[in-house]
PDB file of N, CA and C in Angstrom:
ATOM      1  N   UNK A   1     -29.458  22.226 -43.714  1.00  0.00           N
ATOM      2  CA  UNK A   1     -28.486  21.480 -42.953  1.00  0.00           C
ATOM      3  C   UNK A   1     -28.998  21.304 -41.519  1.00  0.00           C
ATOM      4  N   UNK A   2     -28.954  19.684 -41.093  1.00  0.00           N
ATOM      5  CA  UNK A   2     -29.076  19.820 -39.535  1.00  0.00           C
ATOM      6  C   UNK A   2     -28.329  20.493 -38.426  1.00  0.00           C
ATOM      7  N   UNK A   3     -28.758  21.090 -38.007  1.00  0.00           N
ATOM      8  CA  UNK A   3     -27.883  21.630 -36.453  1.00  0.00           C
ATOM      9  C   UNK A   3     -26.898  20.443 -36.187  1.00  0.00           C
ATOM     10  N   UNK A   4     -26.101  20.837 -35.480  1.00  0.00           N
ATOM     11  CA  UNK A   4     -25.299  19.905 -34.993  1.00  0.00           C
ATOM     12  C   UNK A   4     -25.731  19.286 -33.230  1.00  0.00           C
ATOM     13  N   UNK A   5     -25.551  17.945 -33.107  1.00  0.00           N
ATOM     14  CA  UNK A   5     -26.098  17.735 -32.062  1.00  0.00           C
ATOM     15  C   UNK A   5     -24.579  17.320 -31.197  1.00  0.00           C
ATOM     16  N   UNK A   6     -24.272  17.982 -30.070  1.00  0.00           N
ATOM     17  CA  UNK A   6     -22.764  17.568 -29.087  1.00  0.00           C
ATOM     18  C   UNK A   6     -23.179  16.462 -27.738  1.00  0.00           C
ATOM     19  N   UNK A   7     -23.063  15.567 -28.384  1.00  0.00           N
ATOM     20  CA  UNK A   7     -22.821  14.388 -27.348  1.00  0.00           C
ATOM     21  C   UNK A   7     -21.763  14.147 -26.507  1.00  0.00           C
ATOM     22  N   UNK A   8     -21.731  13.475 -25.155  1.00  0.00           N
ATOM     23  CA  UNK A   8     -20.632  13.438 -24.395  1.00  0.00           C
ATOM     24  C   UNK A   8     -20.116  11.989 -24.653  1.00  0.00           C
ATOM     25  N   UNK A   9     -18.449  11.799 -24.754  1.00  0.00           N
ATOM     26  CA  UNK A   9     -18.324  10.384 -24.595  1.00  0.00           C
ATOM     27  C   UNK A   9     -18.635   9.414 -23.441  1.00  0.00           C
ATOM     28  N   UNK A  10     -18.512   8.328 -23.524  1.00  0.00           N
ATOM     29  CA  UNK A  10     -18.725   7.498 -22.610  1.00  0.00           C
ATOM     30  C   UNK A  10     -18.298   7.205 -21.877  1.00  0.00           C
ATOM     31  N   UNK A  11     -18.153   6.895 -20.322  1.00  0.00           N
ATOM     32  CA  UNK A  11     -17.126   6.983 -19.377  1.00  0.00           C
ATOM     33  C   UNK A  11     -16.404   6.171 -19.650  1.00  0.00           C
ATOM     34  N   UNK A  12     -14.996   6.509 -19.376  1.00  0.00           N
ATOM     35  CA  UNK A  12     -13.832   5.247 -19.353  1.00  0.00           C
ATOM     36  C   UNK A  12     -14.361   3.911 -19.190  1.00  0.00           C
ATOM     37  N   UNK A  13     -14.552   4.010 -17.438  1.00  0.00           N
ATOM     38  CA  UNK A  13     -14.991   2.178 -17.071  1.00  0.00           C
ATOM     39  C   UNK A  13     -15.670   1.367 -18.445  1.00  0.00           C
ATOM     40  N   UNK A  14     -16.881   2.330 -18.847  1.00  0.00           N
ATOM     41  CA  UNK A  14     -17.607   1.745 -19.644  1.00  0.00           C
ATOM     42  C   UNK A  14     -17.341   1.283 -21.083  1.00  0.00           C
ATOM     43  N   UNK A  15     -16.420   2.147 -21.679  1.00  0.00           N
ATOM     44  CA  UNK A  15     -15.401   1.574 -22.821  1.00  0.00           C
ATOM     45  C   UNK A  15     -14.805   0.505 -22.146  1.00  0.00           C
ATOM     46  N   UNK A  16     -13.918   0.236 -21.115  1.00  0.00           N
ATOM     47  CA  UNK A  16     -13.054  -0.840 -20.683  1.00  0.00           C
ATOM     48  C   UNK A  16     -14.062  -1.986 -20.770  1.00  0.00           C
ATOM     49  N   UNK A  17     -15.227  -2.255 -19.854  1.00  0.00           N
ATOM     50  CA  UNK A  17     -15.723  -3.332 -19.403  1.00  0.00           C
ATOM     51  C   UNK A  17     -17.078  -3.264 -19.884  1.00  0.00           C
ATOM     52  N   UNK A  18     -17.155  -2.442 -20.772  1.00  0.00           N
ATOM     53  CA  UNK A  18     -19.019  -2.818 -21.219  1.00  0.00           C
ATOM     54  C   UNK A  18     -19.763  -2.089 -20.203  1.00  0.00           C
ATOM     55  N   UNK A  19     -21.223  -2.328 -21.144  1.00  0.00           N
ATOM     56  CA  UNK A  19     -22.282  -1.958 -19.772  1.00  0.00           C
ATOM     57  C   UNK A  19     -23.164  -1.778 -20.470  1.00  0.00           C
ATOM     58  N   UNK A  20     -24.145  -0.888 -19.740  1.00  0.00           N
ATOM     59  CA  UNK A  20     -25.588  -0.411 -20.745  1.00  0.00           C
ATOM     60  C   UNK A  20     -25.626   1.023 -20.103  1.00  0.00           C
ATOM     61  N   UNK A  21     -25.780   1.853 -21.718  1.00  0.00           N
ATOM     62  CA  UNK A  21     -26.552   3.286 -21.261  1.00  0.00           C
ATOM     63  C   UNK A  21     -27.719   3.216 -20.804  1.00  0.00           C
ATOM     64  N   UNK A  22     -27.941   3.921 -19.899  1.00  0.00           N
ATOM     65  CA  UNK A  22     -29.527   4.141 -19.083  1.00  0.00           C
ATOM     66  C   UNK A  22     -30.500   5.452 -18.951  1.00  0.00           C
ATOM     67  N   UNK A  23     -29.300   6.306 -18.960  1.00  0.00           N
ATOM     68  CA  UNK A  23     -30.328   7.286 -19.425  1.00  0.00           C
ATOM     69  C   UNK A  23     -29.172   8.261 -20.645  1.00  0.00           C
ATOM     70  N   UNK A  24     -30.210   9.302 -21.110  1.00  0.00           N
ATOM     71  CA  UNK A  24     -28.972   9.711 -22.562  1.00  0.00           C
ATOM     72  C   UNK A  24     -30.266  11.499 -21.952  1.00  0.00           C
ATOM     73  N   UNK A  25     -29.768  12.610 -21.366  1.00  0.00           N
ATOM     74  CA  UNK A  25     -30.224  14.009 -21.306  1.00  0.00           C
ATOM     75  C   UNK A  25     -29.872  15.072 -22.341  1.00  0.00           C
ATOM     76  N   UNK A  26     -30.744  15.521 -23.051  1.00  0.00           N
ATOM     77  CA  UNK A  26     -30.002  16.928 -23.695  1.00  0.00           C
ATOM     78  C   UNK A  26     -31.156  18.304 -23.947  1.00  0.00           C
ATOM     79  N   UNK A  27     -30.574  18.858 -24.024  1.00  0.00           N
ATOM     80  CA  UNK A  27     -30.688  20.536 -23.942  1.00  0.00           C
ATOM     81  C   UNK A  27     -31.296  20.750 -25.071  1.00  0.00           C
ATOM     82  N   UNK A  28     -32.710  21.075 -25.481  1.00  0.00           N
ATOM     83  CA  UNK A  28     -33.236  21.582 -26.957  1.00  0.00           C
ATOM     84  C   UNK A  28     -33.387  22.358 -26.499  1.00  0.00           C
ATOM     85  N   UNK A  29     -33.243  23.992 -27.299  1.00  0.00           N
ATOM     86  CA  UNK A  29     -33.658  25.202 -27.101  1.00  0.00           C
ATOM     87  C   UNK A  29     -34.170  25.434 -25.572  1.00  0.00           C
ATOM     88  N   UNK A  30     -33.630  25.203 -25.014  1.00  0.00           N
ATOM     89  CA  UNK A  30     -34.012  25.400 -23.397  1.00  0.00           C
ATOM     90  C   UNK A  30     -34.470  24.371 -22.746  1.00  0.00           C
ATOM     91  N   UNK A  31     -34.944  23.263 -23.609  1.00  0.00           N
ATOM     92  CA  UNK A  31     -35.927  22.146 -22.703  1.00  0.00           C
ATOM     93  C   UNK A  31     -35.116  21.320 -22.478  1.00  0.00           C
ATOM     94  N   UNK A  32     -35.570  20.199 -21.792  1.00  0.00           N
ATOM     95  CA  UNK A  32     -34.789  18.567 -21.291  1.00  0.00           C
ATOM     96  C   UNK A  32     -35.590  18.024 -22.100  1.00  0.00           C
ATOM     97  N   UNK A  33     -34.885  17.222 -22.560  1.00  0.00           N
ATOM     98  CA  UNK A  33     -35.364  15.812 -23.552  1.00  0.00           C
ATOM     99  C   UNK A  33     -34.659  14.749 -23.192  1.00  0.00           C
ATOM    100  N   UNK A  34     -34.863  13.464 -22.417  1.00  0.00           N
ATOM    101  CA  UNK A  34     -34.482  12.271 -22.511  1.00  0.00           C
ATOM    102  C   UNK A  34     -34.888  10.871 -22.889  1.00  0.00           C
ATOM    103  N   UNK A  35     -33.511  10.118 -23.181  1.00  0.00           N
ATOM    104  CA  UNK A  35     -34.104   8.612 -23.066  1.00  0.00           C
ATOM    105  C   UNK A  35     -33.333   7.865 -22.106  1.00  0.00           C
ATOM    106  N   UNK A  36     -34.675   7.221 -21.888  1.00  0.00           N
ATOM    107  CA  UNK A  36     -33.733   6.340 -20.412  1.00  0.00           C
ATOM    108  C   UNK A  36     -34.581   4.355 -20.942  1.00  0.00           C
ATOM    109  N   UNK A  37     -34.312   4.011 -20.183  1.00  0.00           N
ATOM    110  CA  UNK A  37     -34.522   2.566 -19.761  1.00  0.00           C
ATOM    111  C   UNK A  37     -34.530   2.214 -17.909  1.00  0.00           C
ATOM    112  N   UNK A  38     -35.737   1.027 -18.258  1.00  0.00           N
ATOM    113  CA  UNK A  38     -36.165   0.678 -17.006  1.00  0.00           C
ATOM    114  C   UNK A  38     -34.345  -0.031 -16.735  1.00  0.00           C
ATOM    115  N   UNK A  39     -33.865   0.079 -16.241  1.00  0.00           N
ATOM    116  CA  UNK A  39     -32.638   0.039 -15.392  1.00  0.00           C
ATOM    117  C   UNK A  39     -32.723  -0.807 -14.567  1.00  0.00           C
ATOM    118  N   UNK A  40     -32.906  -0.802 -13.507  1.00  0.00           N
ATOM    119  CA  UNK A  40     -33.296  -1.785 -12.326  1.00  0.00           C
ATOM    120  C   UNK A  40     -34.881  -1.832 -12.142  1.00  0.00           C
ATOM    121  N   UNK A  41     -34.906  -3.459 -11.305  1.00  0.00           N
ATOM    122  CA  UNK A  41     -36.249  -3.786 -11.103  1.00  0.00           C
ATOM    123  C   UNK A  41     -36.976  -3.284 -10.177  1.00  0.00           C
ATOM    124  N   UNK A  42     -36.284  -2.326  -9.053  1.00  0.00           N
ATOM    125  CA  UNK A  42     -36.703  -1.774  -7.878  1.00  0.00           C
ATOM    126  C   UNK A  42     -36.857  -0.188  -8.439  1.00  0.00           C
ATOM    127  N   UNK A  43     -37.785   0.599  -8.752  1.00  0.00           N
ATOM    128  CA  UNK A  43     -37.364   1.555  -9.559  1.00  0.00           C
ATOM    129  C   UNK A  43     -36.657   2.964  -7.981  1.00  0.00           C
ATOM    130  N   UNK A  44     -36.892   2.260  -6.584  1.00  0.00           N
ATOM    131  CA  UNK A  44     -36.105   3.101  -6.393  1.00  0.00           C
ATOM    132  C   UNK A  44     -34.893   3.295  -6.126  1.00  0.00           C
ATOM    133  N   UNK A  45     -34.287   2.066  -6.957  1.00  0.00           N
ATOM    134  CA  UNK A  45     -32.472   2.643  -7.105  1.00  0.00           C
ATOM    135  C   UNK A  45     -32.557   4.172  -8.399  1.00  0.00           C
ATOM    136  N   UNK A  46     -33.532   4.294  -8.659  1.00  0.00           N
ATOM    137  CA  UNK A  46     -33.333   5.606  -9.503  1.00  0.00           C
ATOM    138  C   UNK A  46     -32.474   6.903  -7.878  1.00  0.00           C
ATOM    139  N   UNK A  47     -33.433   6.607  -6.885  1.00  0.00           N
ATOM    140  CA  UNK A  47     -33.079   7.729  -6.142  1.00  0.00           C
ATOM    141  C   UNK A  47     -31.595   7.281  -5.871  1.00  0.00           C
ATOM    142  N   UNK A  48     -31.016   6.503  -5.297  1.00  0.00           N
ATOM    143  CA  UNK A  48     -29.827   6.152  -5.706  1.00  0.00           C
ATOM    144  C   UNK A  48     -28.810   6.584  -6.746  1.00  0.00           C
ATOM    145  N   UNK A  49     -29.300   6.550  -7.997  1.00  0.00           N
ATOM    146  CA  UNK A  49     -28.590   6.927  -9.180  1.00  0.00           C
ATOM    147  C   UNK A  49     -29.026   8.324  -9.155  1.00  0.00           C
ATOM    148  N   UNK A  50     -29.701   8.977  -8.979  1.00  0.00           N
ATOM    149  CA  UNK A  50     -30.329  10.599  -8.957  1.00  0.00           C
ATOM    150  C   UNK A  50     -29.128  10.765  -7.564  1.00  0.00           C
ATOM    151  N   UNK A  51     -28.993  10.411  -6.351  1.00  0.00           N
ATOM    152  CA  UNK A  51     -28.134  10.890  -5.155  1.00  0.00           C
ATOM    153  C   UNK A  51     -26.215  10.781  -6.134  1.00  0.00           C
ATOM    154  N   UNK A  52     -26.218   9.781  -6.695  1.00  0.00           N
ATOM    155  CA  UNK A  52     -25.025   9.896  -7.141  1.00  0.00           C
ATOM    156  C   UNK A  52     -24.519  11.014  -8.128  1.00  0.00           C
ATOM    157  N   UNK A  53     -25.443  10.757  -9.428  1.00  0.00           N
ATOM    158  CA  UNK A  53     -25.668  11.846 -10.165  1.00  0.00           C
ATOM    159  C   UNK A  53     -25.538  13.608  -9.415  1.00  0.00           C
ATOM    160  N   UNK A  54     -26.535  13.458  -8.536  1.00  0.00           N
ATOM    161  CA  UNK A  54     -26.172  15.169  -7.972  1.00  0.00           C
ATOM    162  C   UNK A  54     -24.350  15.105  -7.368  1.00  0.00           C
ATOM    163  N   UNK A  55     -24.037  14.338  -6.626  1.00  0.00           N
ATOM    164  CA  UNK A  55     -22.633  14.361  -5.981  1.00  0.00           C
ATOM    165  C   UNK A  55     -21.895  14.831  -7.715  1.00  0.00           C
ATOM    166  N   UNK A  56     -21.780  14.197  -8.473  1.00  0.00           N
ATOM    167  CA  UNK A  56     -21.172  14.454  -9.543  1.00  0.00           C
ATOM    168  C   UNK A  56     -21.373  15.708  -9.958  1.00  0.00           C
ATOM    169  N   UNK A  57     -22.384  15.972 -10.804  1.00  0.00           N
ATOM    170  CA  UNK A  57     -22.540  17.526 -10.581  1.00  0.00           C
ATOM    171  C   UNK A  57     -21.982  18.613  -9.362  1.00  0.00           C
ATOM    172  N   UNK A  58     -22.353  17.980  -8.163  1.00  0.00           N
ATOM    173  CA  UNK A  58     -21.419  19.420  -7.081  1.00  0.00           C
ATOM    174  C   UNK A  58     -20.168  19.668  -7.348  1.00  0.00           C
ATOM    175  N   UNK A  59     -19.675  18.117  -7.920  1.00  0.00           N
ATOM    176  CA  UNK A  59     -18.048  17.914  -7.671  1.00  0.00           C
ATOM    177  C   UNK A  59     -17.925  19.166  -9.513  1.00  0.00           C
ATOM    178  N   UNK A  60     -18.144  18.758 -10.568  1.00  0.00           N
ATOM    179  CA  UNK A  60     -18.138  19.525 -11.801  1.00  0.00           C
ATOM    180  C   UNK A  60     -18.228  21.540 -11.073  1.00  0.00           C
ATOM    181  N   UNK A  61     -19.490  21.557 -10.313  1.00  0.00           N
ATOM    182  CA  UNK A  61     -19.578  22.790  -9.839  1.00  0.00           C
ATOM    183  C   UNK A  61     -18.639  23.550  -9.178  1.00  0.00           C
ATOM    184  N   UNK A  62     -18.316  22.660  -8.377  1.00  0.00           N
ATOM    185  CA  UNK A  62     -17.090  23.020  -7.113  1.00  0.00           C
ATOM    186  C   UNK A  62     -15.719  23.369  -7.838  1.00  0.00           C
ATOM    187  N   UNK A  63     -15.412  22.572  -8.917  1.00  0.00           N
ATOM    188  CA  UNK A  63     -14.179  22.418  -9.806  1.00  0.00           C
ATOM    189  C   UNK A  63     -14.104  24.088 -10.228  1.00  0.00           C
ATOM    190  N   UNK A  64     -12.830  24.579  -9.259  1.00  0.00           N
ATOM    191  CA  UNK A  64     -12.076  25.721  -9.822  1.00  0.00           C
ATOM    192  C   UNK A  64     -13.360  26.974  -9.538  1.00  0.00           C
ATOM    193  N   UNK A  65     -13.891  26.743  -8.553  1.00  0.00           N
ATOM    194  CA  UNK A  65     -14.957  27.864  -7.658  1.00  0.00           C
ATOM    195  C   UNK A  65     -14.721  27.712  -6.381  1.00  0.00           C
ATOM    196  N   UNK A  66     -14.609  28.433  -5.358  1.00  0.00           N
ATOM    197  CA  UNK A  66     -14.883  28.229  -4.616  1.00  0.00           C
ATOM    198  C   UNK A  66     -16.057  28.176  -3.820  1.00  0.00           C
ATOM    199  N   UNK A  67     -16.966  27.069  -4.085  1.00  0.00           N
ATOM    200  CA  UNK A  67     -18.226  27.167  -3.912  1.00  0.00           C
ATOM    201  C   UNK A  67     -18.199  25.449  -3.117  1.00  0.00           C
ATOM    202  N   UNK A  68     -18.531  25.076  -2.145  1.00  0.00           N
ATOM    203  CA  UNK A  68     -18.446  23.587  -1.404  1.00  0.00           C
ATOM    204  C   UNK A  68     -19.264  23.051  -2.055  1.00  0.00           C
ATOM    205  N   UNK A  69     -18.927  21.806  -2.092  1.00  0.00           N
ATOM    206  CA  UNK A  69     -20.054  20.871  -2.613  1.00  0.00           C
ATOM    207  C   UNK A  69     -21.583  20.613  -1.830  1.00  0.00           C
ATOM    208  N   UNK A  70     -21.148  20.551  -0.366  1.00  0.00           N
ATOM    209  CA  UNK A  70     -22.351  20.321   0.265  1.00  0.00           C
ATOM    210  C   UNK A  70     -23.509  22.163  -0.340  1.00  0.00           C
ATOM    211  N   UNK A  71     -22.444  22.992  -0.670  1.00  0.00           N
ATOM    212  CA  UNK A  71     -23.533  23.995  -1.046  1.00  0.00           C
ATOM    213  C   UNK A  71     -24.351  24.028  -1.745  1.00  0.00           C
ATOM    214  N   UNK A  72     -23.657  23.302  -3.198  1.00  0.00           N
ATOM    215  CA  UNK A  72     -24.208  23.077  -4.195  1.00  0.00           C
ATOM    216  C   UNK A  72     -25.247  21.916  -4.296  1.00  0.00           C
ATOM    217  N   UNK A  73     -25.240  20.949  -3.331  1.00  0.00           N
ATOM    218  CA  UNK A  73     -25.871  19.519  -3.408  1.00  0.00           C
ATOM    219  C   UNK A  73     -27.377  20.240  -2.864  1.00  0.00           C
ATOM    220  N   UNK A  74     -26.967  20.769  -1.678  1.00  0.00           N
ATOM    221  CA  UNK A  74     -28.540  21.855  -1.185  1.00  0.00           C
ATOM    222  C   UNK A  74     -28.897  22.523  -1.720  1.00  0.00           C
ATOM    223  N   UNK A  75     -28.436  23.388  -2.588  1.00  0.00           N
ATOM    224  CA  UNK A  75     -28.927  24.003  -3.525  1.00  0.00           C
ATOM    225  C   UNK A  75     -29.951  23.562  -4.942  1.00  0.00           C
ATOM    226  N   UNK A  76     -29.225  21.978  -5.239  1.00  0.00           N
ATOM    227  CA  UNK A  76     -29.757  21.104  -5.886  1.00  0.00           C
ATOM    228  C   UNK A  76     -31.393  20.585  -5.268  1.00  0.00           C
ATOM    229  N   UNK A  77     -31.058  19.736  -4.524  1.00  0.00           N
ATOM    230  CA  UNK A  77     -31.794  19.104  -3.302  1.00  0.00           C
ATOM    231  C   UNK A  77     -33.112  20.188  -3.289  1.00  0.00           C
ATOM    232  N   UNK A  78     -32.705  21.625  -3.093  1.00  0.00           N
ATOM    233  CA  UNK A  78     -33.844  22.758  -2.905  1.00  0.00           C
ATOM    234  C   UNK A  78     -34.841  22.852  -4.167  1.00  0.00           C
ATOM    235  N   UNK A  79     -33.978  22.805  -5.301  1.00  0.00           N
ATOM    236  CA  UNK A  79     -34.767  22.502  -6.656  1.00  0.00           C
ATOM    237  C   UNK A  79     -35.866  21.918  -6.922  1.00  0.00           C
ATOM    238  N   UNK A  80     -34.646  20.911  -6.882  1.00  0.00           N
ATOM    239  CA  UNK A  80     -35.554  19.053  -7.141  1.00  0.00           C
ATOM    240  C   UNK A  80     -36.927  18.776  -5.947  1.00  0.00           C
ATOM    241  N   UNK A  81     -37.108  19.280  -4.746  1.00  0.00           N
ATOM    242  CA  UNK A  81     -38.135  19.612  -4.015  1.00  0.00           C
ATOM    243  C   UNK A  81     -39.087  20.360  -4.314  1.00  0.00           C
ATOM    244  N   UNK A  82     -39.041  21.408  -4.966  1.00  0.00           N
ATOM    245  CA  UNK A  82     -39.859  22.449  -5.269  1.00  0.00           C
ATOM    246  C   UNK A  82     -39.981  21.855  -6.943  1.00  0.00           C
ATOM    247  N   UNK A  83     -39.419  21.275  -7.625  1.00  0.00           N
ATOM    248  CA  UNK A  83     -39.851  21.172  -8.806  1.00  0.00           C
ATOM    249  C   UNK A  83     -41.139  19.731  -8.615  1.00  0.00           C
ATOM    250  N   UNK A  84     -40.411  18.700  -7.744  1.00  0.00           N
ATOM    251  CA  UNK A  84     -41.167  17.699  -7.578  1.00  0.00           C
ATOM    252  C   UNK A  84     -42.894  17.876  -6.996  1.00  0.00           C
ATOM    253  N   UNK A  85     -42.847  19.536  -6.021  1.00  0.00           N
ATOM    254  CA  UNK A  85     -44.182  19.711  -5.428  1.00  0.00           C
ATOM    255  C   UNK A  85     -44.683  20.518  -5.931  1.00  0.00           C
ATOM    256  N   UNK A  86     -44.261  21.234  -7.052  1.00  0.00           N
ATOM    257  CA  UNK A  86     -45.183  21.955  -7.751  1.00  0.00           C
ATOM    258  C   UNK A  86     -44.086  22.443  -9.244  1.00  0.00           C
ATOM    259  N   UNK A  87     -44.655  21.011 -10.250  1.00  0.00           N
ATOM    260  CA  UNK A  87     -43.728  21.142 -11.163  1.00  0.00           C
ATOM    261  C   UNK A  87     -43.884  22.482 -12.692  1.00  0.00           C
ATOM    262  N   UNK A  88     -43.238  22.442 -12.964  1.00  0.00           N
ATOM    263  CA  UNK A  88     -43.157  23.145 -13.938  1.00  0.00           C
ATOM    264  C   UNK A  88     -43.397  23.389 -15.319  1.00  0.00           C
ATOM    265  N   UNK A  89     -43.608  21.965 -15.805  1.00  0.00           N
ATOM    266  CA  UNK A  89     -43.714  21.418 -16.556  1.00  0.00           C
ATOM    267  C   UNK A  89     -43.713  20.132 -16.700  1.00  0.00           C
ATOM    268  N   UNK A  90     -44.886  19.079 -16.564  1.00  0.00           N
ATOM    269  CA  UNK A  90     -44.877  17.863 -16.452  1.00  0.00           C
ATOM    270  C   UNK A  90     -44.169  17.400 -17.825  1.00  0.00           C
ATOM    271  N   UNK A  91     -44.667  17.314 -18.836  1.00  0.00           N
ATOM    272  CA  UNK A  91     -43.890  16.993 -19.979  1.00  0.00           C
ATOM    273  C   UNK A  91     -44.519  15.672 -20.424  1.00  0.00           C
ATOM    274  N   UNK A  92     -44.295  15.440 -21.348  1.00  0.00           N
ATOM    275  CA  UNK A  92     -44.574  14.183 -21.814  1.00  0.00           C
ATOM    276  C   UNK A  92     -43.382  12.457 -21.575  1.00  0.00           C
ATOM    277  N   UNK A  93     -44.147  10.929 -21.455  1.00  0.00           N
ATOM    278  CA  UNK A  93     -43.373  10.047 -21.766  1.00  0.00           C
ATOM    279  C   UNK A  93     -44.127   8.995 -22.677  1.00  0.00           C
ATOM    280  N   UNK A  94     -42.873   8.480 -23.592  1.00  0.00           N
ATOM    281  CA  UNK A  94     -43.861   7.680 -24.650  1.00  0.00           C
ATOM    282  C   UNK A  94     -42.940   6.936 -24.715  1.00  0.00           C
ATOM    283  N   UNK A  95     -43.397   5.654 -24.907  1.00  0.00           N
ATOM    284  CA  UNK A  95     -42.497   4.108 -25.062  1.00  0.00           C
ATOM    285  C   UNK A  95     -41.935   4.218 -26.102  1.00  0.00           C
ATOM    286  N   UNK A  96     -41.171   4.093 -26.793  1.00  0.00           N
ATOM    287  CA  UNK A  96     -40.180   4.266 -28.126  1.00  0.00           C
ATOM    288  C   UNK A  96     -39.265   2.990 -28.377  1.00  0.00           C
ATOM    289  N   UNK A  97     -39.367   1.978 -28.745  1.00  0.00           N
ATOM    290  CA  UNK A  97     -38.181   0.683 -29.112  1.00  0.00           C
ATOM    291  C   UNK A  97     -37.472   1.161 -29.802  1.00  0.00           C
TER     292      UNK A  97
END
């Protein structure tokens, strides 16, 4: 039998009015595995969508802790720096249709 795989639904807006998934993240035995799509033509609205993305996460973190968001966003921010300058695991990407 396959494992079971737990997906998240789709945000409201996006049931209401359409859209396109852009990226899809999940958790194998400890690792990150994603699929994404070239999204925009400027690829650095990613940092854009990565700055929004973390706000979301602080706000999930913050929820029912008392822990501030700006704590958690630096805390993030501290990561994503140190993972970006000396990563951990580059990982693989392969084109997939």
């Amino acid at each position: 039998m396959r494992p079971a795989f737990n997906a998240l639904n789709a945000p409201p807006a996006a049931l209401e009015k359409g859209g396109n998934e852009v990226l899809r993240a999940a958790v194998v035995e400890g690792a990150l595995h994603i699929s994404l799509i070239r999204a925009f033509e400027d690829p650095g609205l990613w940092g854009v969508a990565l700055a929004d993305i973390t706000r979301h996460v602080a706000r999930i973190y913050s929820t029912g802790h008392n822990i501030p968001e700006q704590r958690i966003i630096d805390h993030i921010r501290m990561a994503f720096d140190g993972e970006m300058d000396v990563p951990t695991d580059l990982g693989t990407t392969s084109a997939i249709s």
